[in-house]
PDB file of N, CA and C in Angstrom:
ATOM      1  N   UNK A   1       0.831  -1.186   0.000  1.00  0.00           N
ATOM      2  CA  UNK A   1       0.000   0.000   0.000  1.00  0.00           C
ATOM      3  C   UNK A   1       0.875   1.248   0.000  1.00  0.00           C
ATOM      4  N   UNK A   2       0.830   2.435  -0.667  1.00  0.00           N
ATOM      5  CA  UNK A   2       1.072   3.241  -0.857  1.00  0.00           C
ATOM      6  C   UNK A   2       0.891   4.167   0.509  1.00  0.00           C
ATOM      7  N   UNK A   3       2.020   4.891   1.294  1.00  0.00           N
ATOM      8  CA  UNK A   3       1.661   5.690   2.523  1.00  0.00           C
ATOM      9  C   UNK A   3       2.006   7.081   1.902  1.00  0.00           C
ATOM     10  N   UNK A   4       1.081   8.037   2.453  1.00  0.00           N
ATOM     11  CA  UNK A   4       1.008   9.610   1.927  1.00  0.00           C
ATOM     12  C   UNK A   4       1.177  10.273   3.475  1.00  0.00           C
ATOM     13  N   UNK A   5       1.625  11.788   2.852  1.00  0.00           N
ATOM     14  CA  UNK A   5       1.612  13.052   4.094  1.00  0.00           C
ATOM     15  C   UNK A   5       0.837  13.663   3.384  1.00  0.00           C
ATOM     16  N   UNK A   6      -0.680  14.558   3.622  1.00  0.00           N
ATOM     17  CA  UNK A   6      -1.306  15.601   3.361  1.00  0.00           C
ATOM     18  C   UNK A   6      -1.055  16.564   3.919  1.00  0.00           C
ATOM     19  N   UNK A   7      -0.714  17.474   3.564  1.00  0.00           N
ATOM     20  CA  UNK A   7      -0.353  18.854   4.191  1.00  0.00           C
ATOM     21  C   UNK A   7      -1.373  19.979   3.982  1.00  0.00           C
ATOM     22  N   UNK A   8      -2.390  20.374   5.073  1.00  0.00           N
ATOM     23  CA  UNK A   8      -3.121  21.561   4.326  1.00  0.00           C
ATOM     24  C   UNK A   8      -2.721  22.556   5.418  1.00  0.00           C
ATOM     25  N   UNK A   9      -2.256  23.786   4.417  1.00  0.00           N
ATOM     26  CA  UNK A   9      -1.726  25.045   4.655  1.00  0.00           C
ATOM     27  C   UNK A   9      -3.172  26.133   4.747  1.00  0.00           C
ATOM     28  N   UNK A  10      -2.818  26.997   5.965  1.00  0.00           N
ATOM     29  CA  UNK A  10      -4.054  27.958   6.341  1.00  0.00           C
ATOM     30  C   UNK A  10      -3.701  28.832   5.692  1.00  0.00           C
ATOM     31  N   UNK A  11      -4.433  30.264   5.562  1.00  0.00           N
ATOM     32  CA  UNK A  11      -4.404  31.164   4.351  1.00  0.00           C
ATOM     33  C   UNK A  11      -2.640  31.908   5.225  1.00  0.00           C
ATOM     34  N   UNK A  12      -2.001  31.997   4.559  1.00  0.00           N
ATOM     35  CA  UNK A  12      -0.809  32.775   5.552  1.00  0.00           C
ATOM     36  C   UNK A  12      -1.061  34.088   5.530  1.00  0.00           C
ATOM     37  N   UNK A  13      -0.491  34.972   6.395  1.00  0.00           N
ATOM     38  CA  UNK A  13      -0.231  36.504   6.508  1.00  0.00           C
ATOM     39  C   UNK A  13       0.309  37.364   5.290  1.00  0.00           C
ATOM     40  N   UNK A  14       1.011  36.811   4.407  1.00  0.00           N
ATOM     41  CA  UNK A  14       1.585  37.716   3.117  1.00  0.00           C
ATOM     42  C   UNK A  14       1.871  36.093   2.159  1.00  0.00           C
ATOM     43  N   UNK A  15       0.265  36.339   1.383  1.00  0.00           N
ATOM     44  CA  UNK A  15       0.442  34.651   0.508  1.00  0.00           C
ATOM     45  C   UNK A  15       1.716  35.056  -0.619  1.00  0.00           C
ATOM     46  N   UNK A  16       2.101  35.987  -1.117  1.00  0.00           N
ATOM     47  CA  UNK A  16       2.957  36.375  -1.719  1.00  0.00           C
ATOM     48  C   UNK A  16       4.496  35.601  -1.479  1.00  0.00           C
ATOM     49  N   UNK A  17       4.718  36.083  -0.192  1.00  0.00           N
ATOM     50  CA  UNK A  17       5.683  35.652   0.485  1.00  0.00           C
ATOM     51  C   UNK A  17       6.171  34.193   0.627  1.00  0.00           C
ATOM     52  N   UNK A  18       4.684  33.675   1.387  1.00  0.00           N
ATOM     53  CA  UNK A  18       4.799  31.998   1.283  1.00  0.00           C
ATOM     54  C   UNK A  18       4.984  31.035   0.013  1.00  0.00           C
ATOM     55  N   UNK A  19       4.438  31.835  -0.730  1.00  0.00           N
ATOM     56  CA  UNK A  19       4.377  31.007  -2.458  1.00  0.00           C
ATOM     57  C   UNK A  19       5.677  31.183  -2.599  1.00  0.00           C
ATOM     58  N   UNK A  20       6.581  32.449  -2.798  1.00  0.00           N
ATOM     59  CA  UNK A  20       8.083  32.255  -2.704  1.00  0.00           C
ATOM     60  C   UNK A  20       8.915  31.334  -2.337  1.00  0.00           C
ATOM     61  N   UNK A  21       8.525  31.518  -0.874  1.00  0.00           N
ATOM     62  CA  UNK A  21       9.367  30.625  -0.008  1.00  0.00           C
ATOM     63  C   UNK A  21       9.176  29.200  -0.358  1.00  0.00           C
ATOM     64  N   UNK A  22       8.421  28.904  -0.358  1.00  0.00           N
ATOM     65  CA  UNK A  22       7.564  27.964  -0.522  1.00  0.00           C
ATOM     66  C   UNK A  22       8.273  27.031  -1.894  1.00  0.00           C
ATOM     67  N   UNK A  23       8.147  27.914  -3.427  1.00  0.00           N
ATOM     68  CA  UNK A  23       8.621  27.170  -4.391  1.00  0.00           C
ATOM     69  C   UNK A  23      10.059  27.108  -4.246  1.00  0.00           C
ATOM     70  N   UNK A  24      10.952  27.930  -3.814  1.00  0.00           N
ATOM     71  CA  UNK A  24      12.295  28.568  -3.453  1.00  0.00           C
ATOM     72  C   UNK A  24      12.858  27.445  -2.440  1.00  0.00           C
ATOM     73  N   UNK A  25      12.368  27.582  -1.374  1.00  0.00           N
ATOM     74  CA  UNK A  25      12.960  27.001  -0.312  1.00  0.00           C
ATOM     75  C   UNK A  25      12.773  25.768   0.248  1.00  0.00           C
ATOM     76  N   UNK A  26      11.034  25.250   0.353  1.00  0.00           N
ATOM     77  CA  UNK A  26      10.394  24.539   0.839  1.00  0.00           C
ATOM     78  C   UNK A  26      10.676  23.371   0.326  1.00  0.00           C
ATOM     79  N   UNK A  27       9.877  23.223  -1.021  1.00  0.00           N
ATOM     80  CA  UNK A  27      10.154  22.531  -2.128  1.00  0.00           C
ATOM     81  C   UNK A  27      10.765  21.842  -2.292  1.00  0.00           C
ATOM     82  N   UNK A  28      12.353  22.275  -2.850  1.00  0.00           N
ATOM     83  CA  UNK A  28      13.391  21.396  -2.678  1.00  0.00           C
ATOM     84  C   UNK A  28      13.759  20.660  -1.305  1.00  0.00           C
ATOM     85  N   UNK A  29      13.852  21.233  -0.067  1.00  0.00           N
ATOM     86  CA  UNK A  29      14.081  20.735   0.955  1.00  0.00           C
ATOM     87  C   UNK A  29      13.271  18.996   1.290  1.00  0.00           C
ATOM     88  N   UNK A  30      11.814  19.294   0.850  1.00  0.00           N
ATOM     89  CA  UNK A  30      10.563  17.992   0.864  1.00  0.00           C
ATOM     90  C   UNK A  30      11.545  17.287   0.145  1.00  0.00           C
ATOM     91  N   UNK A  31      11.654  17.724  -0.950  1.00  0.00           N
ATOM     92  CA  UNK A  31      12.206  16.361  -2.405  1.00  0.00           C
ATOM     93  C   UNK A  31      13.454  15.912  -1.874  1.00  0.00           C
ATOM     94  N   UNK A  32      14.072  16.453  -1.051  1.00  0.00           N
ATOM     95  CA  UNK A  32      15.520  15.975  -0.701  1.00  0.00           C
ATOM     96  C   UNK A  32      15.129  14.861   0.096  1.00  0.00           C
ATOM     97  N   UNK A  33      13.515  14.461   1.131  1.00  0.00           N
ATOM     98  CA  UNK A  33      13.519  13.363   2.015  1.00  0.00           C
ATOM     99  C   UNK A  33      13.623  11.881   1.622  1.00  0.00           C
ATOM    100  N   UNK A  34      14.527  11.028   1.856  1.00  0.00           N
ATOM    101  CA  UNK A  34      14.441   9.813   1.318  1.00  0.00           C
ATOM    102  C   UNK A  34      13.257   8.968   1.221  1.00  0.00           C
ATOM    103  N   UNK A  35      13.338   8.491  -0.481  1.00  0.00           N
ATOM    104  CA  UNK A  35      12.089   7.444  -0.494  1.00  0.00           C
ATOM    105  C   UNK A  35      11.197   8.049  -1.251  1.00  0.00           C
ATOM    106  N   UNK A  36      11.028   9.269  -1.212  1.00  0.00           N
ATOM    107  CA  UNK A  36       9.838  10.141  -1.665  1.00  0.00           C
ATOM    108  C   UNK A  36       9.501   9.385  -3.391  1.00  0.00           C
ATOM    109  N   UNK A  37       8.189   9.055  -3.022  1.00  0.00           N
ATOM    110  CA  UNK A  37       7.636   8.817  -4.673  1.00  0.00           C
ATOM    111  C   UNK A  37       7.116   9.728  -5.585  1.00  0.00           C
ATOM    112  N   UNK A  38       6.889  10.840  -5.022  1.00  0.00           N
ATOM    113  CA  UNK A  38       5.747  11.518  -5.997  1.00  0.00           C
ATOM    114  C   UNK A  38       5.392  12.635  -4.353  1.00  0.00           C
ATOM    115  N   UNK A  39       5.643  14.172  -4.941  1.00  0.00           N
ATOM    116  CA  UNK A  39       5.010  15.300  -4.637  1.00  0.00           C
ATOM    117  C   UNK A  39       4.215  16.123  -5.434  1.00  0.00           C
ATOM    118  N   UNK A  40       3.150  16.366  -4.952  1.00  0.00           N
ATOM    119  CA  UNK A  40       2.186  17.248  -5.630  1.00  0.00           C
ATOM    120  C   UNK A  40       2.115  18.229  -4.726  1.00  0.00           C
ATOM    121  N   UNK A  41       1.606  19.361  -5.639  1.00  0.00           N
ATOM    122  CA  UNK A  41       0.735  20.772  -4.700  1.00  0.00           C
ATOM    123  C   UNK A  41      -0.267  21.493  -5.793  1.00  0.00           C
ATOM    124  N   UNK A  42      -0.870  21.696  -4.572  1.00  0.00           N
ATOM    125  CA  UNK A  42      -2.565  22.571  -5.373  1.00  0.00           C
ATOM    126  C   UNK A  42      -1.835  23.763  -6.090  1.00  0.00           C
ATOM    127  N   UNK A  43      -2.529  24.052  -6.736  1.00  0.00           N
ATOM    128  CA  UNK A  43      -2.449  25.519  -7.992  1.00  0.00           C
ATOM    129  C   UNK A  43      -3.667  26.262  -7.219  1.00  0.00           C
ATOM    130  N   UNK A  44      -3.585  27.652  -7.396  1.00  0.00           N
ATOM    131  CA  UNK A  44      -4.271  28.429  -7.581  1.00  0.00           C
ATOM    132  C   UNK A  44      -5.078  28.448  -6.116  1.00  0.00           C
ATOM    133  N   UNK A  45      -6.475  29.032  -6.080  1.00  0.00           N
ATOM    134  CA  UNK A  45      -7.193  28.837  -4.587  1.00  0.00           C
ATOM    135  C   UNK A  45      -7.660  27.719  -4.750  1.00  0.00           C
ATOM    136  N   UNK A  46      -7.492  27.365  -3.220  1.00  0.00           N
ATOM    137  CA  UNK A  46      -8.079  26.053  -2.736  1.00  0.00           C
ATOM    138  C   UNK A  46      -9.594  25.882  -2.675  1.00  0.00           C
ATOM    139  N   UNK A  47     -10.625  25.499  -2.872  1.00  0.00           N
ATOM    140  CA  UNK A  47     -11.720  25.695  -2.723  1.00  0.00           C
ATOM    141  C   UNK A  47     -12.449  24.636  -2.434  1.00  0.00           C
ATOM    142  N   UNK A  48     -14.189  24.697  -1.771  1.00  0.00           N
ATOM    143  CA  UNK A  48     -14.794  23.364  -1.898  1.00  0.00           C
ATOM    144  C   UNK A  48     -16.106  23.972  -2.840  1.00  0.00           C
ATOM    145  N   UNK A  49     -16.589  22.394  -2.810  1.00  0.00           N
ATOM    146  CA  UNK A  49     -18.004  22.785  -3.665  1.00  0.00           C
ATOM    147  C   UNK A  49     -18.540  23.970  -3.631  1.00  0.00           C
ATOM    148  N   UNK A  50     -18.786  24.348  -2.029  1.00  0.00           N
ATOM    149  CA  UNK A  50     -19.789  25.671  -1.585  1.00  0.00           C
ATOM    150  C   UNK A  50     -18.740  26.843  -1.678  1.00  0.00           C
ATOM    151  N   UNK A  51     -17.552  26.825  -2.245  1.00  0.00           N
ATOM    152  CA  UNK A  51     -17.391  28.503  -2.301  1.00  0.00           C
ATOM    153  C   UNK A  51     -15.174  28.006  -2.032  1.00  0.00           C
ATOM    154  N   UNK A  52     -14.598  29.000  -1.200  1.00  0.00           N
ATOM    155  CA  UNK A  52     -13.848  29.339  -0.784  1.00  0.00           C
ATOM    156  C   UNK A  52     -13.790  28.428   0.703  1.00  0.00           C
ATOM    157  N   UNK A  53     -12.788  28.180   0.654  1.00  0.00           N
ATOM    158  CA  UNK A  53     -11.781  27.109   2.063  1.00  0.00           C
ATOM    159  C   UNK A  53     -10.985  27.922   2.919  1.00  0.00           C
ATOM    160  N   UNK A  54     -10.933  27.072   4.015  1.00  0.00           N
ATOM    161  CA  UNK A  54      -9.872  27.583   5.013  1.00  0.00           C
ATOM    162  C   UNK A  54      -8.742  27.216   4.570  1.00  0.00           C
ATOM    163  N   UNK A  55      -8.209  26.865   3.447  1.00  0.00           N
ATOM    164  CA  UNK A  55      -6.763  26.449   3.100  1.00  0.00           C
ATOM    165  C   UNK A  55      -6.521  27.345   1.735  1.00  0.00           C
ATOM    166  N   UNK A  56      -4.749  27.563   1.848  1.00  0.00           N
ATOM    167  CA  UNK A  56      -3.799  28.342   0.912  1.00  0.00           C
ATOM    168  C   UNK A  56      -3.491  27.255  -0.099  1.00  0.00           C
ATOM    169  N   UNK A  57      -3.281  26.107   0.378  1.00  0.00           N
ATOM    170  CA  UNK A  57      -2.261  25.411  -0.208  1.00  0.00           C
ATOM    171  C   UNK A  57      -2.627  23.551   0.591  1.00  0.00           C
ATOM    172  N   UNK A  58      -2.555  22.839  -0.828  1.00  0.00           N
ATOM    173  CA  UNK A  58      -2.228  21.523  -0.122  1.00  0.00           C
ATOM    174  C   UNK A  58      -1.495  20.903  -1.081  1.00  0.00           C
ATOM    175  N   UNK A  59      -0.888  19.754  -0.379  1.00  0.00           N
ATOM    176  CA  UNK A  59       0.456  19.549  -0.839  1.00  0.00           C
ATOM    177  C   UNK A  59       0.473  17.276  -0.085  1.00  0.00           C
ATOM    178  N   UNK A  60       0.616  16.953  -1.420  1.00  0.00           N
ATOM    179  CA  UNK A  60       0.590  15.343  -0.843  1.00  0.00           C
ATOM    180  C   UNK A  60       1.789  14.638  -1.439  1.00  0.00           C
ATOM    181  N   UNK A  61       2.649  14.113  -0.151  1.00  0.00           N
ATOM    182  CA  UNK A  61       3.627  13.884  -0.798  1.00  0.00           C
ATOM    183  C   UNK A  61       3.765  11.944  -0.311  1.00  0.00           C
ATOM    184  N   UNK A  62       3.981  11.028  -1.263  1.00  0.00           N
ATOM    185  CA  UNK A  62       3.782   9.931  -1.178  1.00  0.00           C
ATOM    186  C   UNK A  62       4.958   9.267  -1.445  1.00  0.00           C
ATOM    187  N   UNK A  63       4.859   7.750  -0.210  1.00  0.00           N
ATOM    188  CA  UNK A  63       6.558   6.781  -0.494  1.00  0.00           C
ATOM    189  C   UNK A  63       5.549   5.414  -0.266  1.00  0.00           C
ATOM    190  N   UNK A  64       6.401   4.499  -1.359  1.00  0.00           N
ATOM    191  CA  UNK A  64       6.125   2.746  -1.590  1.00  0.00           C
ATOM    192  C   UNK A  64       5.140   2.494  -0.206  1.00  0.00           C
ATOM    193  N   UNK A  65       5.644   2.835   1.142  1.00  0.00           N
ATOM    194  CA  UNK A  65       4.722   2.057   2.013  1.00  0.00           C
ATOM    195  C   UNK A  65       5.341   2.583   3.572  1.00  0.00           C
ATOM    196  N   UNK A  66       4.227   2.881   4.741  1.00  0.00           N
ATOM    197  CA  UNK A  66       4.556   3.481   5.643  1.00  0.00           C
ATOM    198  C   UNK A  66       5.707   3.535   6.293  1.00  0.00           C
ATOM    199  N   UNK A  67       6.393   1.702   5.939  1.00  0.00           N
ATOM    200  CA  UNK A  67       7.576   1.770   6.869  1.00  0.00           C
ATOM    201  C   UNK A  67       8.405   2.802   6.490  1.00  0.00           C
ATOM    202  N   UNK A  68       8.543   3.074   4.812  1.00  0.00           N
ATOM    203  CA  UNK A  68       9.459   3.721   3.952  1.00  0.00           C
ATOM    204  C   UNK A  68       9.048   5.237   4.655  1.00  0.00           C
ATOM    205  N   UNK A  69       7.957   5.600   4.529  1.00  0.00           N
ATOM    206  CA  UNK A  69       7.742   7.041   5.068  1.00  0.00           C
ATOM    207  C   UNK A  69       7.655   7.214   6.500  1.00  0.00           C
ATOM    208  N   UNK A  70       7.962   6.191   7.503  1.00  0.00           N
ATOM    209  CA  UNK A  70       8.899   6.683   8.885  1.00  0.00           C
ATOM    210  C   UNK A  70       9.506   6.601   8.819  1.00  0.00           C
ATOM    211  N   UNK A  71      10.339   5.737   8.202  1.00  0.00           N
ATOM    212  CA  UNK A  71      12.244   5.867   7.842  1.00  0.00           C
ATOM    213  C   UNK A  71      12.784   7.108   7.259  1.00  0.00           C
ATOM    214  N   UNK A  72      11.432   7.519   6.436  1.00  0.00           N
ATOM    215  CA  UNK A  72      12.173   8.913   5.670  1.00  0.00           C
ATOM    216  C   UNK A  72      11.947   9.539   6.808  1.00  0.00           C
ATOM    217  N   UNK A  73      11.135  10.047   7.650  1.00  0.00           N
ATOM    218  CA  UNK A  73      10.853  11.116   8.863  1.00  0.00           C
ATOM    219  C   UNK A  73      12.252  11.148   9.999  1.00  0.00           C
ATOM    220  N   UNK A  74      12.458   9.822   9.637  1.00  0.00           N
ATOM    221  CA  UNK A  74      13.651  10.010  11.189  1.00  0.00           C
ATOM    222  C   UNK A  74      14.808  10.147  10.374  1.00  0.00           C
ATOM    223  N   UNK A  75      14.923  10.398   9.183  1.00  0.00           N
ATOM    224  CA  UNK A  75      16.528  11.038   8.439  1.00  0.00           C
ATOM    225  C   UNK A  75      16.419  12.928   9.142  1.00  0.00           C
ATOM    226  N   UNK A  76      18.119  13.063   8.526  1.00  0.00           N
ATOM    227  CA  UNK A  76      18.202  14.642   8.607  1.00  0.00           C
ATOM    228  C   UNK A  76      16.899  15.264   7.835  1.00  0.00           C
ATOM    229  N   UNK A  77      17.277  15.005   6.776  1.00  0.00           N
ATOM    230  CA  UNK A  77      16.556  15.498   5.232  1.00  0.00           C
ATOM    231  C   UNK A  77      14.982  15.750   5.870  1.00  0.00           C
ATOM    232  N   UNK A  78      14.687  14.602   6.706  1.00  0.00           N
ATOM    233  CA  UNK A  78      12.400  14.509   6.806  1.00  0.00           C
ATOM    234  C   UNK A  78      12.814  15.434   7.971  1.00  0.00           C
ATOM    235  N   UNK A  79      13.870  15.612   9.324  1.00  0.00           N
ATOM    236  CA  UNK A  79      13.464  16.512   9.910  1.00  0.00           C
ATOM    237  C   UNK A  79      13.680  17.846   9.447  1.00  0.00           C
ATOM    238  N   UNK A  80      14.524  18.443   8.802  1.00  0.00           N
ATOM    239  CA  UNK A  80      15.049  19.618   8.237  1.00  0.00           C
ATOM    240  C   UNK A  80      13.596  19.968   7.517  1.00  0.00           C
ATOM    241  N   UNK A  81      12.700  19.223   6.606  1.00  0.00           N
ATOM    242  CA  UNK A  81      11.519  18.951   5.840  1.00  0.00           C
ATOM    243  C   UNK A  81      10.529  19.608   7.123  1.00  0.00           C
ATOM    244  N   UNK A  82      10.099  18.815   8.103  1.00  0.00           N
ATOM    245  CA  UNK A  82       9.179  19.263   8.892  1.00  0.00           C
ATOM    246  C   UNK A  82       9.630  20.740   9.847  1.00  0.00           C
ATOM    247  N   UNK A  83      10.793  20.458  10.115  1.00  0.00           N
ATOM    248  CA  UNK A  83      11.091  21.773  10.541  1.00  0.00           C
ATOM    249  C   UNK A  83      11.019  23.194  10.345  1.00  0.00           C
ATOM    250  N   UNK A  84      11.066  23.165   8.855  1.00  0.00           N
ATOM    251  CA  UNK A  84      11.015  24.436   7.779  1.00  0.00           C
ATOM    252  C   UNK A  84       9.707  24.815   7.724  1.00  0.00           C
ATOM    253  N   UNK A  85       8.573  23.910   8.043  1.00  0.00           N
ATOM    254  CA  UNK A  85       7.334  24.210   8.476  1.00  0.00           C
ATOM    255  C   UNK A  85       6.706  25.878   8.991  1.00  0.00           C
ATOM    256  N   UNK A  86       7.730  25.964  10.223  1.00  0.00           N
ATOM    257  CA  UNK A  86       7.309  26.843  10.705  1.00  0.00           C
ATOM    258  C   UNK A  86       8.060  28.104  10.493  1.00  0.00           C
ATOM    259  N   UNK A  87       8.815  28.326   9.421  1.00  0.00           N
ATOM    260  CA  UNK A  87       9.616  29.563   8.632  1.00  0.00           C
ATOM    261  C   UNK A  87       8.664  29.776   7.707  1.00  0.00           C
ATOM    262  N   UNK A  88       7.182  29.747   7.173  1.00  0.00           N
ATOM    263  CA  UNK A  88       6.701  30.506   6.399  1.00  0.00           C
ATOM    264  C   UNK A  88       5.222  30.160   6.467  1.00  0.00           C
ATOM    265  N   UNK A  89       4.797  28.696   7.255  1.00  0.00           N
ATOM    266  CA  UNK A  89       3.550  28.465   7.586  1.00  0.00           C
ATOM    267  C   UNK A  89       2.768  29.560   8.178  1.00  0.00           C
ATOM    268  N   UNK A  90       2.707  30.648   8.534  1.00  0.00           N
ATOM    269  CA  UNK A  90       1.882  31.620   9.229  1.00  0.00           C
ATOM    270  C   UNK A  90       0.410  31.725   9.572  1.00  0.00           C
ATOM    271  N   UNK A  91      -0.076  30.956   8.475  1.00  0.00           N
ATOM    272  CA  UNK A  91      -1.647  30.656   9.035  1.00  0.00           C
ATOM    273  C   UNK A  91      -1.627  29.207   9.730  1.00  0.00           C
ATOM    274  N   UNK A  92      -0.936  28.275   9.862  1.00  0.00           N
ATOM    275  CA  UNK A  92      -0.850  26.984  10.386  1.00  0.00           C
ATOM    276  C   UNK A  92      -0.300  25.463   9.024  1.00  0.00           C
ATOM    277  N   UNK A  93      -0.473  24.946   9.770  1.00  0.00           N
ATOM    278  CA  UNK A  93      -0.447  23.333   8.577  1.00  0.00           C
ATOM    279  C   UNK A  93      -0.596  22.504   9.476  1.00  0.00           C
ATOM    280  N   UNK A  94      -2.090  21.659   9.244  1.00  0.00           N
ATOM    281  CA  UNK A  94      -2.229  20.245   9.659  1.00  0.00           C
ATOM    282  C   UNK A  94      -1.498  19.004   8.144  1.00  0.00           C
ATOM    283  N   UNK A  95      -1.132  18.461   8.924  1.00  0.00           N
ATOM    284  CA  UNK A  95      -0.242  17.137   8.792  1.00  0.00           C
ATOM    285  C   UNK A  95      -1.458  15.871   8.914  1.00  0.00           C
ATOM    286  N   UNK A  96      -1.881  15.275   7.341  1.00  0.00           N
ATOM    287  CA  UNK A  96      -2.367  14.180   8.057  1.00  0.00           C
ATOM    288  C   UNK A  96      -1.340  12.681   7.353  1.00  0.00           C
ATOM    289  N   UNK A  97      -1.185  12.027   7.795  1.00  0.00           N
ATOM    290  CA  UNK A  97      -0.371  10.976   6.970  1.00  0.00           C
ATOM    291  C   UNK A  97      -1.243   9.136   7.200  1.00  0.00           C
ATOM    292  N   UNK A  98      -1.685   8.770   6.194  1.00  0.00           N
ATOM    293  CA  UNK A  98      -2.156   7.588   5.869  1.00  0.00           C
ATOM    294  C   UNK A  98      -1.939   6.172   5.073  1.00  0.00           C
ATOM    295  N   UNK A  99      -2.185   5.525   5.085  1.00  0.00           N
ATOM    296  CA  UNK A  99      -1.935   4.094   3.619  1.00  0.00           C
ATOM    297  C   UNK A  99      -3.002   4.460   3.172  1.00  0.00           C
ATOM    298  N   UNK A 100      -2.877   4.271   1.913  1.00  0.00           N
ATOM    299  CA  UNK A 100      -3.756   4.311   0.897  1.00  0.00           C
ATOM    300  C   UNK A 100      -4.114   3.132  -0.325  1.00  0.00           C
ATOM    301  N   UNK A 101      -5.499   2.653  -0.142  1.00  0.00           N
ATOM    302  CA  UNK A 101      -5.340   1.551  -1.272  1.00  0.00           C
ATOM    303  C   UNK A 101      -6.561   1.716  -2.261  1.00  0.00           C
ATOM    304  N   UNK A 102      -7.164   0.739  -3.085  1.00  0.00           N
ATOM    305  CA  UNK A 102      -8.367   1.273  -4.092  1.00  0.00           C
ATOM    306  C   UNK A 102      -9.528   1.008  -3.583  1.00  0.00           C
ATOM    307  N   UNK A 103      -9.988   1.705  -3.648  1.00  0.00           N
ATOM    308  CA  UNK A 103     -11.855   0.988  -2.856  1.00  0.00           C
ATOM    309  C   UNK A 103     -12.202   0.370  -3.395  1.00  0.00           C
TER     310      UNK A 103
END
């Protein structure tokens, strides 16, 4: 089974800023964590059916299978990754991380 991190980002204080940082800094730092299969991130506003969301940004980044994505968490690379979190997160980020298989 495939294990994922969902990341949803709250609207930040200067979205300008965070999108910077974000493609600039963030970015590469994630892709550096070992194992990583596949990162994505939302474009544009986040939205639901009924209108406008409490989120800036989400971002799912997926490895072969959970063991692989706690092994990546306890390297330098996954903590340096979660750490950087809080250098541009300003509205928040919940973290959800799961296996994933086909219904």
């Amino acid at each position: 089974m495939v294990a994922k991190i969902v990341v949803l980002y709250g609207h930040p204080q200067d979205a300008e800023a965070f999108d910077t940082y974000y493609g600039h800094t963030h970015a590469p730092i994630a892709k550096a964590v070992p194992g990583l299969t596949s990162f994505t991130t939302s474009v544009g506003p986040v939205g639901t059916p009924a209108g406008p969301s409490d989120y800036h940004r989400v971002a799912t980044l997926s490895w072969d299978s959970m063991a692989d994505l706690q092994a990546a968490l306890s390297t330098a690379e996954g903590g340096a990754a979660a750490g950087d979190v809080a250098n541009f997160a300003t509205g928040g980020a919940t973290m959800l991380v799961y296996e994933e298989r086909d219904a």
